[in-house]
C-alpha atoms as a PDB file:
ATOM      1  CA  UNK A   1     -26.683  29.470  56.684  1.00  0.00           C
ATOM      2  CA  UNK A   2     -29.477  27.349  57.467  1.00  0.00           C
ATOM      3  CA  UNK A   3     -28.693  23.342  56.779  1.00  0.00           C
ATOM      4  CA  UNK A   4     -31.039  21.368  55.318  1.00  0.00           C
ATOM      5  CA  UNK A   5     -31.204  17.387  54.941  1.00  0.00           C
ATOM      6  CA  UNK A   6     -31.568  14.076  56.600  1.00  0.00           C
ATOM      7  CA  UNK A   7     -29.248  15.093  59.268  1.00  0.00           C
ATOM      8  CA  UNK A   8     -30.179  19.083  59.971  1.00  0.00           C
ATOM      9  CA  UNK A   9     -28.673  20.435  63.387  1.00  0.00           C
ATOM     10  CA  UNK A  10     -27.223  16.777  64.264  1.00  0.00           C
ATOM     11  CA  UNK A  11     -23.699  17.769  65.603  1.00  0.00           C
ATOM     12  CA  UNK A  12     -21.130  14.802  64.759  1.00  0.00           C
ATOM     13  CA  UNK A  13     -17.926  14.508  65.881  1.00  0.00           C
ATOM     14  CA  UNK A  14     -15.050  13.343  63.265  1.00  0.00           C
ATOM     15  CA  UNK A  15     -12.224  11.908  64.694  1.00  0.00           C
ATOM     16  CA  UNK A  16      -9.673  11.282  61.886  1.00  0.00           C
ATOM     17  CA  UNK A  17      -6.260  12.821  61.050  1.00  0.00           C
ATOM     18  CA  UNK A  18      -6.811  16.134  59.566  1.00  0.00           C
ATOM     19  CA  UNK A  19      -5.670  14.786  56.279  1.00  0.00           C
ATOM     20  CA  UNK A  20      -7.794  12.444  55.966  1.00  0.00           C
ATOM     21  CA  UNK A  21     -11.563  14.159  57.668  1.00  0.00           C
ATOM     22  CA  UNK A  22     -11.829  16.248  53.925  1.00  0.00           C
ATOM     23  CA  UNK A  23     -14.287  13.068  52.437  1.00  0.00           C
ATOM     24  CA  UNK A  24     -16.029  12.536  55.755  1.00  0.00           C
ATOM     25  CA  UNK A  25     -16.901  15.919  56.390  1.00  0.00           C
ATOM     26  CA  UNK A  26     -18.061  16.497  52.919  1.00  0.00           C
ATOM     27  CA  UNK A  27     -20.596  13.792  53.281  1.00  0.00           C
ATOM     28  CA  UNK A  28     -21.718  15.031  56.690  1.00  0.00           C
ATOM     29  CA  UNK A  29     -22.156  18.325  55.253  1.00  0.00           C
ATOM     30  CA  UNK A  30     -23.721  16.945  52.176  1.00  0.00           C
ATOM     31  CA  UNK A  31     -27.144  15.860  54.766  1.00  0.00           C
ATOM     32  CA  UNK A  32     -26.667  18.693  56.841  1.00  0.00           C
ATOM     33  CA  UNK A  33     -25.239  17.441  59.611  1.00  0.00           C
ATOM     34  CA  UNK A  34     -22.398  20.358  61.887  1.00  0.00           C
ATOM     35  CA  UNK A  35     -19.248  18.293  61.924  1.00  0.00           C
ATOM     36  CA  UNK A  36     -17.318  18.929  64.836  1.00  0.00           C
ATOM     37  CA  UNK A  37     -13.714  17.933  64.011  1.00  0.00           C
ATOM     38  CA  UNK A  38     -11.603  16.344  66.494  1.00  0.00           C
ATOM     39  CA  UNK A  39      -8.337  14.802  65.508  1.00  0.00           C
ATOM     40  CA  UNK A  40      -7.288  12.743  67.653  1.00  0.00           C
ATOM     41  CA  UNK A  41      -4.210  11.278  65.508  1.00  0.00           C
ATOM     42  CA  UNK A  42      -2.050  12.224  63.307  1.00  0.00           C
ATOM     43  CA  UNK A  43      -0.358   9.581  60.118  1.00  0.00           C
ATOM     44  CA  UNK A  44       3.144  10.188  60.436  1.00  0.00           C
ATOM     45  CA  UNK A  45       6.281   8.328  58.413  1.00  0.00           C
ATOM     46  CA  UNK A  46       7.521   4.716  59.818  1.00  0.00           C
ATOM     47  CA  UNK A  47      10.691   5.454  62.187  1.00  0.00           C
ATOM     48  CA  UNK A  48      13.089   4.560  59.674  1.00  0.00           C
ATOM     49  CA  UNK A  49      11.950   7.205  57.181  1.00  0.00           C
ATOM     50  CA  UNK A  50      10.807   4.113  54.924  1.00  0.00           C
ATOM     51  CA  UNK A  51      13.885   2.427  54.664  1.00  0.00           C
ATOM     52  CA  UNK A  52      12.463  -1.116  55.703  1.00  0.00           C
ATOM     53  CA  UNK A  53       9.824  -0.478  52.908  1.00  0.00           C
ATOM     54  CA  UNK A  54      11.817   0.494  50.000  1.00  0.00           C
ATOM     55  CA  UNK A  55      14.457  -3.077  50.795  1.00  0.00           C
ATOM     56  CA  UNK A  56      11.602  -5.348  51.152  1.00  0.00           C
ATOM     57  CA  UNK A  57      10.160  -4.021  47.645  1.00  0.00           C
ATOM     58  CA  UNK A  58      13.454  -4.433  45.695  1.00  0.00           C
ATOM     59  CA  UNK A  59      13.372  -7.168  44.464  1.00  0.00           C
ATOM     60  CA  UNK A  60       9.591  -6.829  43.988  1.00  0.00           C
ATOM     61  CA  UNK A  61       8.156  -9.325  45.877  1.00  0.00           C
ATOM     62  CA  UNK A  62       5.499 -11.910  44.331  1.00  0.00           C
ATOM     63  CA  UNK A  63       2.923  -9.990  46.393  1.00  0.00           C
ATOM     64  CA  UNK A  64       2.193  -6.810  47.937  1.00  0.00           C
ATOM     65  CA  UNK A  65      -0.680  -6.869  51.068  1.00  0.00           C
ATOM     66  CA  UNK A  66      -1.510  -3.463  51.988  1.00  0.00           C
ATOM     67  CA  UNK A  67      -4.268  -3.157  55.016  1.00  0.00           C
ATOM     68  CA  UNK A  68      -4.902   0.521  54.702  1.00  0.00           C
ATOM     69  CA  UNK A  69      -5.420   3.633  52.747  1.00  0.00           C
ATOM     70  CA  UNK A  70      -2.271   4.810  54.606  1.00  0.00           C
ATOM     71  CA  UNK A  71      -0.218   1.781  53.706  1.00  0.00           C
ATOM     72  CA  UNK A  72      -0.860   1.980  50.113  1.00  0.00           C
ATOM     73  CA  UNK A  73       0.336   5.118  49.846  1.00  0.00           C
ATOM     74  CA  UNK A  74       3.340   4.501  51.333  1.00  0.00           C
ATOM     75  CA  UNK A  75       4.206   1.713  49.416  1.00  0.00           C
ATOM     76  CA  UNK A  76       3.348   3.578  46.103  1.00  0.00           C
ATOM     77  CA  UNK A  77       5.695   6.375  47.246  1.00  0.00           C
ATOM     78  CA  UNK A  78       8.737   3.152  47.858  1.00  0.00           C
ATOM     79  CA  UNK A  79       8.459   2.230  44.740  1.00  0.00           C
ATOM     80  CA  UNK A  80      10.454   3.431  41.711  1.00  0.00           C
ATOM     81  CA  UNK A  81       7.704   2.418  39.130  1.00  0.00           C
ATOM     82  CA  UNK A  82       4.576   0.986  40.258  1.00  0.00           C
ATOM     83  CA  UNK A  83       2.780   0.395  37.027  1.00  0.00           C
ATOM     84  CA  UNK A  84       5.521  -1.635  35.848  1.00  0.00           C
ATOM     85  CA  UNK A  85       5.915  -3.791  39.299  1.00  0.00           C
ATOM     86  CA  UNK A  86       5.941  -7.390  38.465  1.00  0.00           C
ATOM     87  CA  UNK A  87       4.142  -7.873  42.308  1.00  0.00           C
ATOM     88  CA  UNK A  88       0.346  -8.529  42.866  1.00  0.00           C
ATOM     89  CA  UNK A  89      -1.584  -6.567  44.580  1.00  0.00           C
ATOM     90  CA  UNK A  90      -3.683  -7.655  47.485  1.00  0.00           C
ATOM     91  CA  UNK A  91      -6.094  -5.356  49.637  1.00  0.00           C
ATOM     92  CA  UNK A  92      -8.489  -5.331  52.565  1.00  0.00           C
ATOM     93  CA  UNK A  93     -10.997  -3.140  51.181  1.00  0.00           C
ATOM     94  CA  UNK A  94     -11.952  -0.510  48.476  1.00  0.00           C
ATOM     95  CA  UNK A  95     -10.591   2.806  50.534  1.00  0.00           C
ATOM     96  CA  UNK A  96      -7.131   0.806  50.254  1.00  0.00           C
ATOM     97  CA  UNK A  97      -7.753  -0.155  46.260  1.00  0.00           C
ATOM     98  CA  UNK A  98      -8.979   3.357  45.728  1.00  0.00           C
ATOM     99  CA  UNK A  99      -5.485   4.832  46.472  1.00  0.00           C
ATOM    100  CA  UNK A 100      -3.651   2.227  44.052  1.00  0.00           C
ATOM    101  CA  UNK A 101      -6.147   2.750  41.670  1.00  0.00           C
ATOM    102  CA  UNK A 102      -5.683   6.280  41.079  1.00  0.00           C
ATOM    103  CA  UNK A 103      -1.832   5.766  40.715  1.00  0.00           C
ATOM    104  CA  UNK A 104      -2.869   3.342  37.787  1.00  0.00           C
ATOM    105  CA  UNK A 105      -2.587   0.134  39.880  1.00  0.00           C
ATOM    106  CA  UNK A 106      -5.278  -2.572  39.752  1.00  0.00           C
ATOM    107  CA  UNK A 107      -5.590  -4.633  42.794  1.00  0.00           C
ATOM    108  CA  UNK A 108      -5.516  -8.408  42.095  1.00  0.00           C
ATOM    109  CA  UNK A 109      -7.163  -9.712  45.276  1.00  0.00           C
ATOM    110  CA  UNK A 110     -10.032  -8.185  47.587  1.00  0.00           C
ATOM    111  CA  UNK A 111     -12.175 -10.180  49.983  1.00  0.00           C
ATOM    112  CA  UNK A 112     -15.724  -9.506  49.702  1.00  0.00           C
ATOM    113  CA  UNK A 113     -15.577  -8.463  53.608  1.00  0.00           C
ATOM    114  CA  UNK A 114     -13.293  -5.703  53.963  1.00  0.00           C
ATOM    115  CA  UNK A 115     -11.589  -7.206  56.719  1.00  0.00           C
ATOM    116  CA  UNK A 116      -8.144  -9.016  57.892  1.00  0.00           C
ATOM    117  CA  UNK A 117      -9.527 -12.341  58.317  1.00  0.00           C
ATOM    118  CA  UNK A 118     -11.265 -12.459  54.789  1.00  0.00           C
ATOM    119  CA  UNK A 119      -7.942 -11.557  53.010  1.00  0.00           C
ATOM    120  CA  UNK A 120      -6.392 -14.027  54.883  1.00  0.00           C
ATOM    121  CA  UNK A 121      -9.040 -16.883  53.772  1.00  0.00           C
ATOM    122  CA  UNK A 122      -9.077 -16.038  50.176  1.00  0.00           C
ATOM    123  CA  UNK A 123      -5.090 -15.439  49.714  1.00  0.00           C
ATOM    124  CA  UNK A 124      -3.841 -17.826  47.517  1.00  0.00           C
ATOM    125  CA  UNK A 125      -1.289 -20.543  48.879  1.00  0.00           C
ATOM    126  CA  UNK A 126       2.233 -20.690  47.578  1.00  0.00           C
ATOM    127  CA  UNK A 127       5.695 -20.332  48.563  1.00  0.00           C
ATOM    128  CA  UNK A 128       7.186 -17.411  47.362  1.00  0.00           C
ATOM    129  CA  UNK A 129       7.809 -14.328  48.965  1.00  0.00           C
ATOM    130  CA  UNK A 130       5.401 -11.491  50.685  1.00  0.00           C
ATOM    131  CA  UNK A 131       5.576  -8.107  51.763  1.00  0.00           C
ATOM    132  CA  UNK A 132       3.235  -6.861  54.082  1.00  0.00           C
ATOM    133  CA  UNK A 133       3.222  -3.381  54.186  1.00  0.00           C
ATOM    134  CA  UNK A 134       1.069  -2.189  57.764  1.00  0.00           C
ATOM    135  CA  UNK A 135       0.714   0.446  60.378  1.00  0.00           C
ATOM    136  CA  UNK A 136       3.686   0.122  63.384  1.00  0.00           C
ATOM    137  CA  UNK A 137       1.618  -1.604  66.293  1.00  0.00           C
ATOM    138  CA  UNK A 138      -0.938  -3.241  63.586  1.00  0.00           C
ATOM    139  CA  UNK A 139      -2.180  -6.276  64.171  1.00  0.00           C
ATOM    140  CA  UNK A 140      -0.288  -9.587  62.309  1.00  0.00           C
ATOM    141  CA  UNK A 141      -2.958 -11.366  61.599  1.00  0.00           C
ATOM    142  CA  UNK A 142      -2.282 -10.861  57.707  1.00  0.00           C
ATOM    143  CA  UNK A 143       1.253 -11.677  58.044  1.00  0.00           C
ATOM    144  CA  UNK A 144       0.334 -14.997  60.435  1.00  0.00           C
ATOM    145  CA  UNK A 145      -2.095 -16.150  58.322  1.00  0.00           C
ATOM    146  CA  UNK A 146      -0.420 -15.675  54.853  1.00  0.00           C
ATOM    147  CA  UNK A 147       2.839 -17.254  56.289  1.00  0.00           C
ATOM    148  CA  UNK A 148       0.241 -20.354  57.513  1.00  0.00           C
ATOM    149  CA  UNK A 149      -0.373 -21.057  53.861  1.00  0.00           C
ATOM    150  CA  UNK A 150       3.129 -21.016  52.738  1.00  0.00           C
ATOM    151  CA  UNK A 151       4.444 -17.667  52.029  1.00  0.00           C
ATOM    152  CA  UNK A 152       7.687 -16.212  53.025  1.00  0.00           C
ATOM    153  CA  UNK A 153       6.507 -13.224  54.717  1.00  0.00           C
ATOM    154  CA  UNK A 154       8.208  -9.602  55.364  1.00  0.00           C
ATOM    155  CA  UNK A 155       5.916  -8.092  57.644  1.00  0.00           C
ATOM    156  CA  UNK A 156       6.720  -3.832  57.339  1.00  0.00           C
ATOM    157  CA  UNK A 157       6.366  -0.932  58.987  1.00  0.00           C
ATOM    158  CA  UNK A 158       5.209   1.557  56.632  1.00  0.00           C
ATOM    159  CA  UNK A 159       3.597   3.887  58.631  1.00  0.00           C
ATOM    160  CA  UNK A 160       2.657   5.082  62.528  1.00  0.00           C
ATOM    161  CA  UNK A 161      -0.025   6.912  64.007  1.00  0.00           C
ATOM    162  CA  UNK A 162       0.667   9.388  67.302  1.00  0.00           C
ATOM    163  CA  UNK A 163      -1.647  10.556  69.354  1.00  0.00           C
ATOM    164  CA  UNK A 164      -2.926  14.345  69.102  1.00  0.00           C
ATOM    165  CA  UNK A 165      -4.077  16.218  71.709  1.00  0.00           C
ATOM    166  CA  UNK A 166      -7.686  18.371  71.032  1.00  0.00           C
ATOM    167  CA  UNK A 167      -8.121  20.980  72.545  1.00  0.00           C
ATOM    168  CA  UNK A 168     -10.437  22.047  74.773  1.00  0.00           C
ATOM    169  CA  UNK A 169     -12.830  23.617  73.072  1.00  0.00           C
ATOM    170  CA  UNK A 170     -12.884  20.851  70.574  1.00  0.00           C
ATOM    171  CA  UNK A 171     -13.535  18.502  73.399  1.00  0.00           C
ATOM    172  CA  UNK A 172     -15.838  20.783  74.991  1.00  0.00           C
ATOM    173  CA  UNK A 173     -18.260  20.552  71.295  1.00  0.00           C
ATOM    174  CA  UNK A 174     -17.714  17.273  71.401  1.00  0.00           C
ATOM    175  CA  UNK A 175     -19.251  16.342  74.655  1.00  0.00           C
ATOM    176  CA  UNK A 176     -22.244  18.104  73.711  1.00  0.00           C
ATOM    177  CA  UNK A 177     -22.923  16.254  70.471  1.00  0.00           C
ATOM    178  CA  UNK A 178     -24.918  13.958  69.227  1.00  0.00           C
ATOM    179  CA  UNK A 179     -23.228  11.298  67.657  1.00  0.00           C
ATOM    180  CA  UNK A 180     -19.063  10.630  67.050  1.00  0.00           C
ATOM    181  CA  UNK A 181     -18.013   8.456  64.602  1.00  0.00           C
ATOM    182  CA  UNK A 182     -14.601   6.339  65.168  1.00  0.00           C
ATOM    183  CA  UNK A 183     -13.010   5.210  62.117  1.00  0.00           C
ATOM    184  CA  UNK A 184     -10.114   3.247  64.091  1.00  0.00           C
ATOM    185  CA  UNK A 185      -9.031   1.365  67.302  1.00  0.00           C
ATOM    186  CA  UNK A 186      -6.793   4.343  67.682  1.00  0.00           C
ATOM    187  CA  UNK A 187      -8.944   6.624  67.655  1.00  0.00           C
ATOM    188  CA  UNK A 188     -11.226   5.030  70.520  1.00  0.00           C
ATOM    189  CA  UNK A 189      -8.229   5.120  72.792  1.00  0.00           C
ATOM    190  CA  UNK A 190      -7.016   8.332  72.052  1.00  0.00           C
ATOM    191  CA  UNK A 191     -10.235  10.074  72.666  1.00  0.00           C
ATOM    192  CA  UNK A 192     -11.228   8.407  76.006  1.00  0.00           C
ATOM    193  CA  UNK A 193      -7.631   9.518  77.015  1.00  0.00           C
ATOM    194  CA  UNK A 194      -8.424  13.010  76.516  1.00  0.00           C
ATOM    195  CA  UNK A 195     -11.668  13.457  77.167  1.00  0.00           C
ATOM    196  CA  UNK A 196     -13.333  10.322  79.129  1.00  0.00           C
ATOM    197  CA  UNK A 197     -15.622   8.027  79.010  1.00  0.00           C
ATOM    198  CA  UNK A 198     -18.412  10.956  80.017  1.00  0.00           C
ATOM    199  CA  UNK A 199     -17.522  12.561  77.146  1.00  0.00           C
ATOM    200  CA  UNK A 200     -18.842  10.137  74.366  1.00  0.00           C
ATOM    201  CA  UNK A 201     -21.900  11.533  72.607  1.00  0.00           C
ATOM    202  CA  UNK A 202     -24.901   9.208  72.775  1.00  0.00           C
ATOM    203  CA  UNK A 203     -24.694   7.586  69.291  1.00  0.00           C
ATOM    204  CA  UNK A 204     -21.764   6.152  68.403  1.00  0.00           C
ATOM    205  CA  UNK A 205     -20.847   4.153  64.822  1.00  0.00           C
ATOM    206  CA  UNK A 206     -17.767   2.827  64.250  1.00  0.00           C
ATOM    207  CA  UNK A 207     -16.373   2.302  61.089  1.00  0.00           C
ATOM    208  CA  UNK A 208     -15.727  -1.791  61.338  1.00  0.00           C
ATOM    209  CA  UNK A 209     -15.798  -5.001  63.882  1.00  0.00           C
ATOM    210  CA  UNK A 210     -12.214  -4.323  65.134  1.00  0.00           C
ATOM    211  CA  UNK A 211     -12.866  -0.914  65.983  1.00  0.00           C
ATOM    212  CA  UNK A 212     -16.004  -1.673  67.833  1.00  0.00           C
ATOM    213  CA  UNK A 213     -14.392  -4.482  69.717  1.00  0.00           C
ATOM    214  CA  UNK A 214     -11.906  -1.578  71.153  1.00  0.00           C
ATOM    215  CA  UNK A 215     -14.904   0.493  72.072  1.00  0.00           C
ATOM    216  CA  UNK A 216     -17.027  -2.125  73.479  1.00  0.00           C
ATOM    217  CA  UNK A 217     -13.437  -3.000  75.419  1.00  0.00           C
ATOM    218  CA  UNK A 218     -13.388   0.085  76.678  1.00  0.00           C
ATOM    219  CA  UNK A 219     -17.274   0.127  77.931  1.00  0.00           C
ATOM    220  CA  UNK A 220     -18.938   2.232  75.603  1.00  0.00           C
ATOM    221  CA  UNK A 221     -22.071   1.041  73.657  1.00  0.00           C
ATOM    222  CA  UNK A 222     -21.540   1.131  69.943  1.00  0.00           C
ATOM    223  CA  UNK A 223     -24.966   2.180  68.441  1.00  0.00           C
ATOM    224  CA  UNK A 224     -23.836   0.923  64.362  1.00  0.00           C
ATOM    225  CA  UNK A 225     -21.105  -0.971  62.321  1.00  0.00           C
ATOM    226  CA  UNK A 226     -22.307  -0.728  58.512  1.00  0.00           C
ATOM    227  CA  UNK A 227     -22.017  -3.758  57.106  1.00  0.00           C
ATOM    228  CA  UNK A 228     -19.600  -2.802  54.953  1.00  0.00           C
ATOM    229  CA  UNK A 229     -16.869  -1.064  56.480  1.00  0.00           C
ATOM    230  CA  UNK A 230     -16.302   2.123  54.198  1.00  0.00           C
ATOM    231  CA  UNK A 231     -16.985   5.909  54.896  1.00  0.00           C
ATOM    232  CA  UNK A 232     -20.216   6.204  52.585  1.00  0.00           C
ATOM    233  CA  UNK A 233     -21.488   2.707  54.751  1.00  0.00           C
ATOM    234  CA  UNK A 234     -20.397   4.860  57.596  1.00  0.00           C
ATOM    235  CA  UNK A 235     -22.351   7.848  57.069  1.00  0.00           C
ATOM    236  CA  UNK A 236     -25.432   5.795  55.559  1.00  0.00           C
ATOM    237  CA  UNK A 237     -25.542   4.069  59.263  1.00  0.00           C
ATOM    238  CA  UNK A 238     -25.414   7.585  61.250  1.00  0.00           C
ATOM    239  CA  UNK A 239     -28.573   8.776  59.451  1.00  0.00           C
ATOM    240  CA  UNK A 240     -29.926   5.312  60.213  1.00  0.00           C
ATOM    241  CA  UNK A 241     -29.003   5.953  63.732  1.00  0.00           C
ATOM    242  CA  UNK A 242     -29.722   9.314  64.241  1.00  0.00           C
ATOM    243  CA  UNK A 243     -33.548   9.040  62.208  1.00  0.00           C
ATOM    244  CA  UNK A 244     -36.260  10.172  64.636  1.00  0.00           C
END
């Protein structure tokens, strides 16, 4: 079938866990783009099983800080009844108030830039106690910076992400791409570990300022961070990228 669009015969590589490409790759498709799908890691349960998780939410907490997508779900699936959880909510962005959302949960706090540092400047200072709920190997700067304005923090594992290894023909499309999109620090890593640094596609875009730090790290020349750091920003800055 012949694609049509914006982005017709541009070959893009996705690098997200399988579960989580399906939005990604419908928007790609949606402007005609090929998506060449390369997961490079896969969400997996904390190594407790969630046991860390489901003690630091009973007795709900006064708040909840989830920094991901992945972390919200987890933390809806610790608690008994989360529409009747006396905690407030606090987010990093709307992919992570999205997932609470459509359990019924209304975030109470969400910086207006959907990153760690902005939650952390418009928290609210107090002294009771804090749960943040985050990716094994995450960053703390959430939990440092809450803790700095009086909070009792429980900084959790509620989640991990393992490396998975492409294989060769996937790496073999992606090298002859035209553009890869990283939606993680992870992701940068795990993909120069399996295929190299020659095997980057010209235009890259990652997803937010932490994740092109890693690249940049790493020596490869991000092409676009959207200004807001969502998948439909994401996308919008490809086409930008990728316009003749």
């Amino acid at each position: 079938m012949k694609r049509v669009g914006p982005l017709a015969g541009r070959r893009v590589v996705v690098t997200r866990a399988t579960e989580q490409a399906g939005d990604l790759v419908e928007r790609l498709q949606i402007l005609g783009a090929e998506p060449i799908e390369v997961p490079l890691i896969a969400v997996v349960d904390a190594s407790d099983g969630g046991a860390a998780l489901r003690a630091a939410l009973d007795p709900p907490p006064e708040w909840i800080v989830v920094t991901s997508a992945n972390g919200a779900a987890r933390v809806l699936d610790a608690m008994l009844d989360p529409n009747r959880a006396s905690s407030r909510f606090a987010v990093v962005g709307p992919m992570t108030a999205s997932v609470l959302e459509r359990a019924g949960v209304e975030p109470d706090l969400i910086p207006t830039r959907f990153v760690a540092e902005s939650l952390v400047e418009v928290f609210p200072r107090g002294s009771g106690r804090v749960v943040v709920a985050q990716a094994a190997g995450a960053r703390s700067v959430v939990a440092d910076g809450v803790a700095a304005k009086g909070w009792h923090v429980d900084l959790v594992e509620a989640y991990r992400t393992i490396p998975v290894a492409p294989t060769p023909e996937a790496l073999a499309a992606a090298k002859e791409s035209d553009a890869i999109l990283f939606t993680s620090a992870s992701t940068v890593t795990s993909f120069l570990t399996a295929a190299g640094a020659d095997a980057v596609p010209p235009v890259v875009v990652c997803i937010g300022p932490i994740t092109a730090a890693a690249a940049a790290d790493a020596g490869i020349a991000v092409t676009a961070v959207p200004e807001e750091h969502t998948i439909p920003a994401m996308v919008a800055a490809l086409a930008d990228a990728l316009q003749p």
